[in-house]
C-alpha atoms as a PDB file:
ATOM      1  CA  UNK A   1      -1.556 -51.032  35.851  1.00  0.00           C
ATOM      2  CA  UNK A   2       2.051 -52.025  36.352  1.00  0.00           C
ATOM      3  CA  UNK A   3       2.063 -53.698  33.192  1.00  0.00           C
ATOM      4  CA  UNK A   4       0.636 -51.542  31.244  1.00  0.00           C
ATOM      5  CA  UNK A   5       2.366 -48.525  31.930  1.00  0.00           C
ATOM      6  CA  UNK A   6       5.304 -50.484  31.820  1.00  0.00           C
ATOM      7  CA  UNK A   7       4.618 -51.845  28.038  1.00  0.00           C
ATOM      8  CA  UNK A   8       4.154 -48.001  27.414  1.00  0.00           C
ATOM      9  CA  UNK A   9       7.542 -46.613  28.723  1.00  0.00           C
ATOM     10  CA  UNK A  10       9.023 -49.327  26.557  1.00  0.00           C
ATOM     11  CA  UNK A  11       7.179 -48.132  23.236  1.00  0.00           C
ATOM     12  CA  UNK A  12       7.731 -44.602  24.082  1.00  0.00           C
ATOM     13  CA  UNK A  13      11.402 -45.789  24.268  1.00  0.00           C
ATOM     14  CA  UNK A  14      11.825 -47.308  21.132  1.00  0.00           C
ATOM     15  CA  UNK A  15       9.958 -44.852  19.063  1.00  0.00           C
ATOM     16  CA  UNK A  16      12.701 -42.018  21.111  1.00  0.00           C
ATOM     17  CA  UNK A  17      15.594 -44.387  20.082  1.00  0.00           C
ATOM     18  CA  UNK A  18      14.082 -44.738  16.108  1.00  0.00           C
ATOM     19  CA  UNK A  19      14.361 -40.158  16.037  1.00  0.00           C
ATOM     20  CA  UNK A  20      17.399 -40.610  13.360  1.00  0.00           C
ATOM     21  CA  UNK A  21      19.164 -37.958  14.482  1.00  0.00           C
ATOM     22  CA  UNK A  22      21.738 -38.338  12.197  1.00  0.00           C
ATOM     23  CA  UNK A  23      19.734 -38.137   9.004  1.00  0.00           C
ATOM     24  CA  UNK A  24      18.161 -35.390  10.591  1.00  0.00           C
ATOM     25  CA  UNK A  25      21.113 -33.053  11.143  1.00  0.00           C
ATOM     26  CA  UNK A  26      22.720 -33.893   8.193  1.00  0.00           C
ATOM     27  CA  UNK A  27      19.371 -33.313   5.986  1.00  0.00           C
ATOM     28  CA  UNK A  28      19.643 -29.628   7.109  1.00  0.00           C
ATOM     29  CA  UNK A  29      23.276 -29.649   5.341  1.00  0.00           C
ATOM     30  CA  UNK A  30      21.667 -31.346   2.234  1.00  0.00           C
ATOM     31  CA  UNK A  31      23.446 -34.657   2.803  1.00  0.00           C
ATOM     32  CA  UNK A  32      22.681 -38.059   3.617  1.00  0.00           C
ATOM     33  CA  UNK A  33      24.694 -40.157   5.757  1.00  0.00           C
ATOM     34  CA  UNK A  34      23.237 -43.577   4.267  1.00  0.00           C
ATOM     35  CA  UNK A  35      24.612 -42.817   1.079  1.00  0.00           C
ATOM     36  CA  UNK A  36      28.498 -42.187   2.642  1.00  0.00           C
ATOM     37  CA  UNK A  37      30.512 -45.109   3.856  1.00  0.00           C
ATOM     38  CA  UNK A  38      28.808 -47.858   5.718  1.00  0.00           C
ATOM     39  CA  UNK A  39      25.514 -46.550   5.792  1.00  0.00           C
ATOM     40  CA  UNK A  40      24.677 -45.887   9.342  1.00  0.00           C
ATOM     41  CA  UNK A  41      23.511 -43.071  10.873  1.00  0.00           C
ATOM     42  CA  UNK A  42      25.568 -42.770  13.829  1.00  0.00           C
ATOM     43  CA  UNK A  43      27.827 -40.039  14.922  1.00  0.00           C
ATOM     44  CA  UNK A  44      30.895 -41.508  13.266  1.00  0.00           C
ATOM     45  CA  UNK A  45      29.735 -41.963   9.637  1.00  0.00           C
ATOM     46  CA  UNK A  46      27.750 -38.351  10.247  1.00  0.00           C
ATOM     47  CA  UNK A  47      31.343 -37.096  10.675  1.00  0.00           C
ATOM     48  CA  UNK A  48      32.727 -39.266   7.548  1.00  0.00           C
ATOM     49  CA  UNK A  49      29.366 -37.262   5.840  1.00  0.00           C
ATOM     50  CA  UNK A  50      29.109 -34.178   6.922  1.00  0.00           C
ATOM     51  CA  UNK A  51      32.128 -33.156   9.469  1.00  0.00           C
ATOM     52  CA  UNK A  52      32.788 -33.135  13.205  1.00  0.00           C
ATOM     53  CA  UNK A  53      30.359 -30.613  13.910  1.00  0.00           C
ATOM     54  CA  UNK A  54      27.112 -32.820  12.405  1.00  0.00           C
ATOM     55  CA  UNK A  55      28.949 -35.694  13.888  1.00  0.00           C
ATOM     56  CA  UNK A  56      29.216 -34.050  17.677  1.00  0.00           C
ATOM     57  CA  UNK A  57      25.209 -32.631  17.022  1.00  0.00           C
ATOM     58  CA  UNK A  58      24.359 -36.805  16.321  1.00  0.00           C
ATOM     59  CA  UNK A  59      25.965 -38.124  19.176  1.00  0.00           C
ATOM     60  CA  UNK A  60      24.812 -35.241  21.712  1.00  0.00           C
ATOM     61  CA  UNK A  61      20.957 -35.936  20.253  1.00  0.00           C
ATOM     62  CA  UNK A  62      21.647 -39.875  20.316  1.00  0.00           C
ATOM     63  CA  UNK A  63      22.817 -39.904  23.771  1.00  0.00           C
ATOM     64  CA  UNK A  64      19.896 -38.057  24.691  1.00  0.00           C
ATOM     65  CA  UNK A  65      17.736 -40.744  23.635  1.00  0.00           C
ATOM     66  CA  UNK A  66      18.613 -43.424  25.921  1.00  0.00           C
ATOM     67  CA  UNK A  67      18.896 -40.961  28.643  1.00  0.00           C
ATOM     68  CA  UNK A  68      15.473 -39.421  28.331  1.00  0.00           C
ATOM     69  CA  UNK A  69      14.223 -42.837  27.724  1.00  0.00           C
ATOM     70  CA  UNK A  70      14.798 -44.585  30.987  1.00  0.00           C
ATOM     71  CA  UNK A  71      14.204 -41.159  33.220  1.00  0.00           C
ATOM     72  CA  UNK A  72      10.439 -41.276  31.839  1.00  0.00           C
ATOM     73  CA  UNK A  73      10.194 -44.526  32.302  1.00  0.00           C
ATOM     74  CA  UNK A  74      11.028 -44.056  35.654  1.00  0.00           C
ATOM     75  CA  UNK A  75       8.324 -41.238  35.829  1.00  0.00           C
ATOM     76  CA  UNK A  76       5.782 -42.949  34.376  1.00  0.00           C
ATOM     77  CA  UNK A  77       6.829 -46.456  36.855  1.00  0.00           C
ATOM     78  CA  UNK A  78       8.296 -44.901  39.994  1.00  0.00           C
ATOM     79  CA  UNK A  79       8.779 -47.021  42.624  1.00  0.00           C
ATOM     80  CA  UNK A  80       7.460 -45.745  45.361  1.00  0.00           C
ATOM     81  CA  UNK A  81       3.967 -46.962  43.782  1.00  0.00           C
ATOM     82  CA  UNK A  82       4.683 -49.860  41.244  1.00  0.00           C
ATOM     83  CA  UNK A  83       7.483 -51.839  43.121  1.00  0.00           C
ATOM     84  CA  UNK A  84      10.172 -54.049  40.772  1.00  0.00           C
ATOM     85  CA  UNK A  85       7.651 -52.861  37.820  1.00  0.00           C
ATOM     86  CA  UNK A  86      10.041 -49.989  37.962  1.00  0.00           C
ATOM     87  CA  UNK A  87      13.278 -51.530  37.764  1.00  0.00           C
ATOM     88  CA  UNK A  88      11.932 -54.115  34.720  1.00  0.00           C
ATOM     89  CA  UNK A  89      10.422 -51.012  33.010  1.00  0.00           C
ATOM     90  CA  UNK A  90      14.008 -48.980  33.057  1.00  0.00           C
ATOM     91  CA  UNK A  91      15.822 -52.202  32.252  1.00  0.00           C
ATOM     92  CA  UNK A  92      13.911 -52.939  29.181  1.00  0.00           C
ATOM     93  CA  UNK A  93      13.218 -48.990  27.938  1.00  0.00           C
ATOM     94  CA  UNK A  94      17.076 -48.963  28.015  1.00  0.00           C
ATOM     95  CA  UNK A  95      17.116 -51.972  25.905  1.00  0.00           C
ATOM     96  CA  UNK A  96      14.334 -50.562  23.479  1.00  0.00           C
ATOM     97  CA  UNK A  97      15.731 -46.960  22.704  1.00  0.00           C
ATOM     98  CA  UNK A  98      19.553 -48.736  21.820  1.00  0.00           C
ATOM     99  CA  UNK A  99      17.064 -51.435  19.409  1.00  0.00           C
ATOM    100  CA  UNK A 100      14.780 -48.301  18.244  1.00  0.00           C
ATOM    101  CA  UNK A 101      17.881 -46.451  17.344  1.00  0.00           C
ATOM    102  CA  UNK A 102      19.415 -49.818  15.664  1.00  0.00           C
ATOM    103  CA  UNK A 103      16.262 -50.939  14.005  1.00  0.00           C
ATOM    104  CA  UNK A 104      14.416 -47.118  13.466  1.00  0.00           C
ATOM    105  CA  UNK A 105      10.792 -47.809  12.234  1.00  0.00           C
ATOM    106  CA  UNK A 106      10.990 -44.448  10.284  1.00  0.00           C
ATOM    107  CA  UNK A 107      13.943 -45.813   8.543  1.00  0.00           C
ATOM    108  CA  UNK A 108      12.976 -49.312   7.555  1.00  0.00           C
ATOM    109  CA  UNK A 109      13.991 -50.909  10.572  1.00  0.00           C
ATOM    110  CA  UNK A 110      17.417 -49.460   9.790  1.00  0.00           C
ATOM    111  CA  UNK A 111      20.001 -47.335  11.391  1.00  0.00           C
ATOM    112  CA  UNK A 112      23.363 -47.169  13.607  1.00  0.00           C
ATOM    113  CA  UNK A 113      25.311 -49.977  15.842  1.00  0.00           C
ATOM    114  CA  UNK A 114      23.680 -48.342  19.182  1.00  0.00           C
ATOM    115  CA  UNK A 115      26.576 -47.538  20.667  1.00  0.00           C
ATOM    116  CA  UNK A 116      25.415 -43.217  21.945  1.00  0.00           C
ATOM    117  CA  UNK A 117      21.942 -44.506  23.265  1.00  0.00           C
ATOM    118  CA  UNK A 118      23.681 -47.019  25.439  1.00  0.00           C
ATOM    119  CA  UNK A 119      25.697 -44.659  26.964  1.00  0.00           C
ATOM    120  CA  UNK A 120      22.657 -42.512  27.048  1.00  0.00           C
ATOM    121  CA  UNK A 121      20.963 -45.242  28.973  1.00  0.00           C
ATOM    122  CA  UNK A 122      23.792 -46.172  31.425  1.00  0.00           C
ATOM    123  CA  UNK A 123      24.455 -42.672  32.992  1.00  0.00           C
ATOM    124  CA  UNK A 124      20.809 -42.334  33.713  1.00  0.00           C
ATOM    125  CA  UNK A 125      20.567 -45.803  35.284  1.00  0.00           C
ATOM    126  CA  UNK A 126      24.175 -45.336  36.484  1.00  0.00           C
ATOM    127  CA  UNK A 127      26.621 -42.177  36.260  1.00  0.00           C
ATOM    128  CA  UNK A 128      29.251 -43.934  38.279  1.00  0.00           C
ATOM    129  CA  UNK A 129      29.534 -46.716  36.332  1.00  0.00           C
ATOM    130  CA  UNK A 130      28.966 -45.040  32.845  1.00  0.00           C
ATOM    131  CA  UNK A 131      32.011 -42.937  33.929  1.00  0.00           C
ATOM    132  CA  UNK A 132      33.847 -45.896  34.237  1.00  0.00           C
ATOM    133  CA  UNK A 133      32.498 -47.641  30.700  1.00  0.00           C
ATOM    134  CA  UNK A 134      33.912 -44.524  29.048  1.00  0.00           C
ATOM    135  CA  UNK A 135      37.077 -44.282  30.431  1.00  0.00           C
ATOM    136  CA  UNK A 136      37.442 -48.083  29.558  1.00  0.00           C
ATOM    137  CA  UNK A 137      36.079 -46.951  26.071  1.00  0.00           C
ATOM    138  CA  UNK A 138      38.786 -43.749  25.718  1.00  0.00           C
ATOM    139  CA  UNK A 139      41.678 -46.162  26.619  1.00  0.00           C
ATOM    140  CA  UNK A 140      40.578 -48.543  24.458  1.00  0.00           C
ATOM    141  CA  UNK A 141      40.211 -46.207  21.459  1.00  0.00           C
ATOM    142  CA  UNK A 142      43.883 -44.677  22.118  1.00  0.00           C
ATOM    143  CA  UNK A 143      45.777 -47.842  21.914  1.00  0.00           C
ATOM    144  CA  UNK A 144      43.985 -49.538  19.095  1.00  0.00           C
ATOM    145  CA  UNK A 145      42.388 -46.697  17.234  1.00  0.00           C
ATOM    146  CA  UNK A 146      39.504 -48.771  16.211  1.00  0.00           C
ATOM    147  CA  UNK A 147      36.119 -47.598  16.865  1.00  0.00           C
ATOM    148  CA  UNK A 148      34.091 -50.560  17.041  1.00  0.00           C
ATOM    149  CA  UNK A 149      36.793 -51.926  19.727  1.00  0.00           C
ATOM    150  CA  UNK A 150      36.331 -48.955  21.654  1.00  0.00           C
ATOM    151  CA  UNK A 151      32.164 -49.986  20.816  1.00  0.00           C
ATOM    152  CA  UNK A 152      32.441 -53.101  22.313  1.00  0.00           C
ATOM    153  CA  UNK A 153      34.730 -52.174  25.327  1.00  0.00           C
ATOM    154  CA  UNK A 154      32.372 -50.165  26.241  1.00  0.00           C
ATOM    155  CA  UNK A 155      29.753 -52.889  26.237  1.00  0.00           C
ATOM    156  CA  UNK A 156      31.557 -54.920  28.260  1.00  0.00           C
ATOM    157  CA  UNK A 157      32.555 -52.824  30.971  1.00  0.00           C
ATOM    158  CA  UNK A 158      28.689 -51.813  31.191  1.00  0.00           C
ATOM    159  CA  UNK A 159      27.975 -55.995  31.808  1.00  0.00           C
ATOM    160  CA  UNK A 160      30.689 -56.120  34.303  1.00  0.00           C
ATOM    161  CA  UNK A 161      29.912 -52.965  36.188  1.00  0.00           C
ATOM    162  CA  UNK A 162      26.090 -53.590  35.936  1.00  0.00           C
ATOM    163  CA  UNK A 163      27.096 -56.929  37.319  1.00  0.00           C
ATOM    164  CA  UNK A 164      28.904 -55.945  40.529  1.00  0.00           C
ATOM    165  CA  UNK A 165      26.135 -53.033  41.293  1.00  0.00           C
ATOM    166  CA  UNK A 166      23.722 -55.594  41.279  1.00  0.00           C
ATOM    167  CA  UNK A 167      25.604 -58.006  43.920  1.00  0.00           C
ATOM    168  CA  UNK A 168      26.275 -55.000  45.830  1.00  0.00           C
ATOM    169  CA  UNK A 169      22.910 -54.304  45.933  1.00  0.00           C
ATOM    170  CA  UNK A 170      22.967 -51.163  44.835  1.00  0.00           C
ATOM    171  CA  UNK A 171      20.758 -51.974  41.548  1.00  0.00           C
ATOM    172  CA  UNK A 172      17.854 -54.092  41.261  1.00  0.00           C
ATOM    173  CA  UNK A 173      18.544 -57.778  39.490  1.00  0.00           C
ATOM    174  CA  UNK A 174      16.075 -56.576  36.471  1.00  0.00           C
ATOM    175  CA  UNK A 175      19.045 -54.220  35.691  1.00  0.00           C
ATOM    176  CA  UNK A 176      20.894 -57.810  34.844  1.00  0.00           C
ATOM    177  CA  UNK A 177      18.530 -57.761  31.787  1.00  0.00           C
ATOM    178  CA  UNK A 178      19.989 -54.690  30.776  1.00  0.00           C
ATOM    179  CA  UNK A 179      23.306 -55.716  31.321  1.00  0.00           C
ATOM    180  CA  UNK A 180      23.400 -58.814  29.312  1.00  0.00           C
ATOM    181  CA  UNK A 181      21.213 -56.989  26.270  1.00  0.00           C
ATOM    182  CA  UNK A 182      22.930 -53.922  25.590  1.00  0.00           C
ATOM    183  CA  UNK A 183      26.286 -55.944  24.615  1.00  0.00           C
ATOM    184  CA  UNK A 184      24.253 -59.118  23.206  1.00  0.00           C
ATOM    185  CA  UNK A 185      22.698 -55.988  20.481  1.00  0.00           C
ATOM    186  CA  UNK A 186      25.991 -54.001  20.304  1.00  0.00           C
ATOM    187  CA  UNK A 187      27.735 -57.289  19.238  1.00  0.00           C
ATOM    188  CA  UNK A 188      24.870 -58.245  16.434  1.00  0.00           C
ATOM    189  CA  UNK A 189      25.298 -55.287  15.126  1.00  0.00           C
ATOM    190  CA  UNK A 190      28.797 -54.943  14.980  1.00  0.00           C
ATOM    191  CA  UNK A 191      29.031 -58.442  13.174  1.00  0.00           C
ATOM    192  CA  UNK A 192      30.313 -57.145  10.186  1.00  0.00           C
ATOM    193  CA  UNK A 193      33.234 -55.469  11.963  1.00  0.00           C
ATOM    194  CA  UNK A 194      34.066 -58.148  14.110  1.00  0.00           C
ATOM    195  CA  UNK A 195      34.598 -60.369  11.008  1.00  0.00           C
ATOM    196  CA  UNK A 196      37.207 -57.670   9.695  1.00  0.00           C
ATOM    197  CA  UNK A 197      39.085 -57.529  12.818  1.00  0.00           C
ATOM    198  CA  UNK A 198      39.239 -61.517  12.396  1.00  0.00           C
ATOM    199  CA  UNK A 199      40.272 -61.149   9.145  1.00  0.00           C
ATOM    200  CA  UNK A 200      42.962 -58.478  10.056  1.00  0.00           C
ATOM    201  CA  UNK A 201      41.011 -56.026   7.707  1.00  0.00           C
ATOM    202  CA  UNK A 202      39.284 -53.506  10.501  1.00  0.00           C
ATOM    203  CA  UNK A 203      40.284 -50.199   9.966  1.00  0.00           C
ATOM    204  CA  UNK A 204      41.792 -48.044  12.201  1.00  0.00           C
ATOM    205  CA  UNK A 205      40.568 -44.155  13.147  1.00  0.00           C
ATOM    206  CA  UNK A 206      42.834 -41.515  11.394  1.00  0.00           C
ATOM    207  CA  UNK A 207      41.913 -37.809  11.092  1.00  0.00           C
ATOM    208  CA  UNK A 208      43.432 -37.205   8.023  1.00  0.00           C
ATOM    209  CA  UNK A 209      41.279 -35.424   5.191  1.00  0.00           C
ATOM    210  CA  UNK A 210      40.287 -37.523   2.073  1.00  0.00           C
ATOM    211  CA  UNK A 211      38.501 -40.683   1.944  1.00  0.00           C
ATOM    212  CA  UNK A 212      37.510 -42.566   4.911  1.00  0.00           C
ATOM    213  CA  UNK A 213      36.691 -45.962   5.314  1.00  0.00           C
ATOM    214  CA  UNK A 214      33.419 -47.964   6.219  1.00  0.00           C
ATOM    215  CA  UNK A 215      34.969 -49.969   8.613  1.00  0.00           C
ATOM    216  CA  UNK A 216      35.463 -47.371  11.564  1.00  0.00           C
ATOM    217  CA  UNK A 217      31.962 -47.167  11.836  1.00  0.00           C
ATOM    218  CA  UNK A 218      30.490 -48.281  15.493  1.00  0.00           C
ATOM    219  CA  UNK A 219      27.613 -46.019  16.874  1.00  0.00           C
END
């Protein structure tokens, strides 16, 4: 029974991560973020379509995702009955709701750079260390005003502070899974902007009005 309600958290997951939140939001203002910039449907081409208030609406409702993903997986696997099940179910819902919202089956497997779900994700498997992720994240953003460097910072910090929790003992080892996956599908997603910032080409975050570039886009 472990199994199988465990194979069911992680469904419910991804089909929570696929809710395209930013299409969504931005339908009710008769706009469509795919057709703006790089395409996504994260929070920060939602703000290159439709303003900061769509764009703080998408990330608020993309958050959510990976949060409410991983607390009902732990409702549907709680420990106290189903053992490590639990741990492997949270783990791997976390995982599906950041490749749901990546790879939405109601948009033809399309969608953002998962970037909101993860941090959805971490503070319910971890507050104290999705604290810390962020403020890695903010610092990261202020010097080099790039948003997919501020993306992947934040992946990394979640590896390395998954990583001690789980030598402390404070987390389970399944959460390892997590750890390693988030920034392994943050980083294949973000291929197109790590080739830029190679090539010297990534652009950096302004909030000046007019145009705005593709290349800022990372959730």
């Amino acid at each position: 029974m472990g199994i199988i309600l465990s194979g069911l958290a992680v469904l419910l997951a991804y089909l929570l991560g696929s809710i395209p939140f930013g299409i969504l939001v931005c339908r009710f203002l008769g706009k469509d973020p795919r057709q703006v910039g790089s395409g996504r449907t994260g929070g920060t081409n939602v703000y290159r379509t439709a303003g900061i208030g769509a764009a703080v609406i998408t990330v608020v409702g993309d958050v959510a995702k990976g949060y409410v993903a991983v607390l009902l997986a732990e409702r549907l696997v709680p420990a106290g009955t189903y053992g490590a099940f639990s741990g492997w179910a949270m783990a791997l819902s976390a995982l599906a709701s950041i490749v749901g919202h990546n790879y939405s089956v109601f948009l033809g497997f399309r969608g953002g750079a998962g970037s909101s779900p993860n941090v959805g994700s971490l503070l319910a498997l971890d507050p104290l260390v999705c604290g810390v992720a962020l403020v890695v994240a903010a610092l990261a953003l202020v010097v080099v005003r790039i948003a997919s460097v501020a993306s992947m910072a934040v992946s990394a910090a979640v590896l390395v502070g998954i990583s001690w929790m789980v030598v402390q003992g404070l987390l389970p080892p399944s959460t390892m899974v997590y750890g390693v996956g988030q920034l392994a599908l943050v980083l294949w997603a973000l291929r197109p902007n790590i080739a830029r910032l190679r090539n010297g080409t990534e652009r950096r975050i302004t909030f000046r009005k007019g145009p705005r570039e593709p290349e800022a886009e990372a959730l």
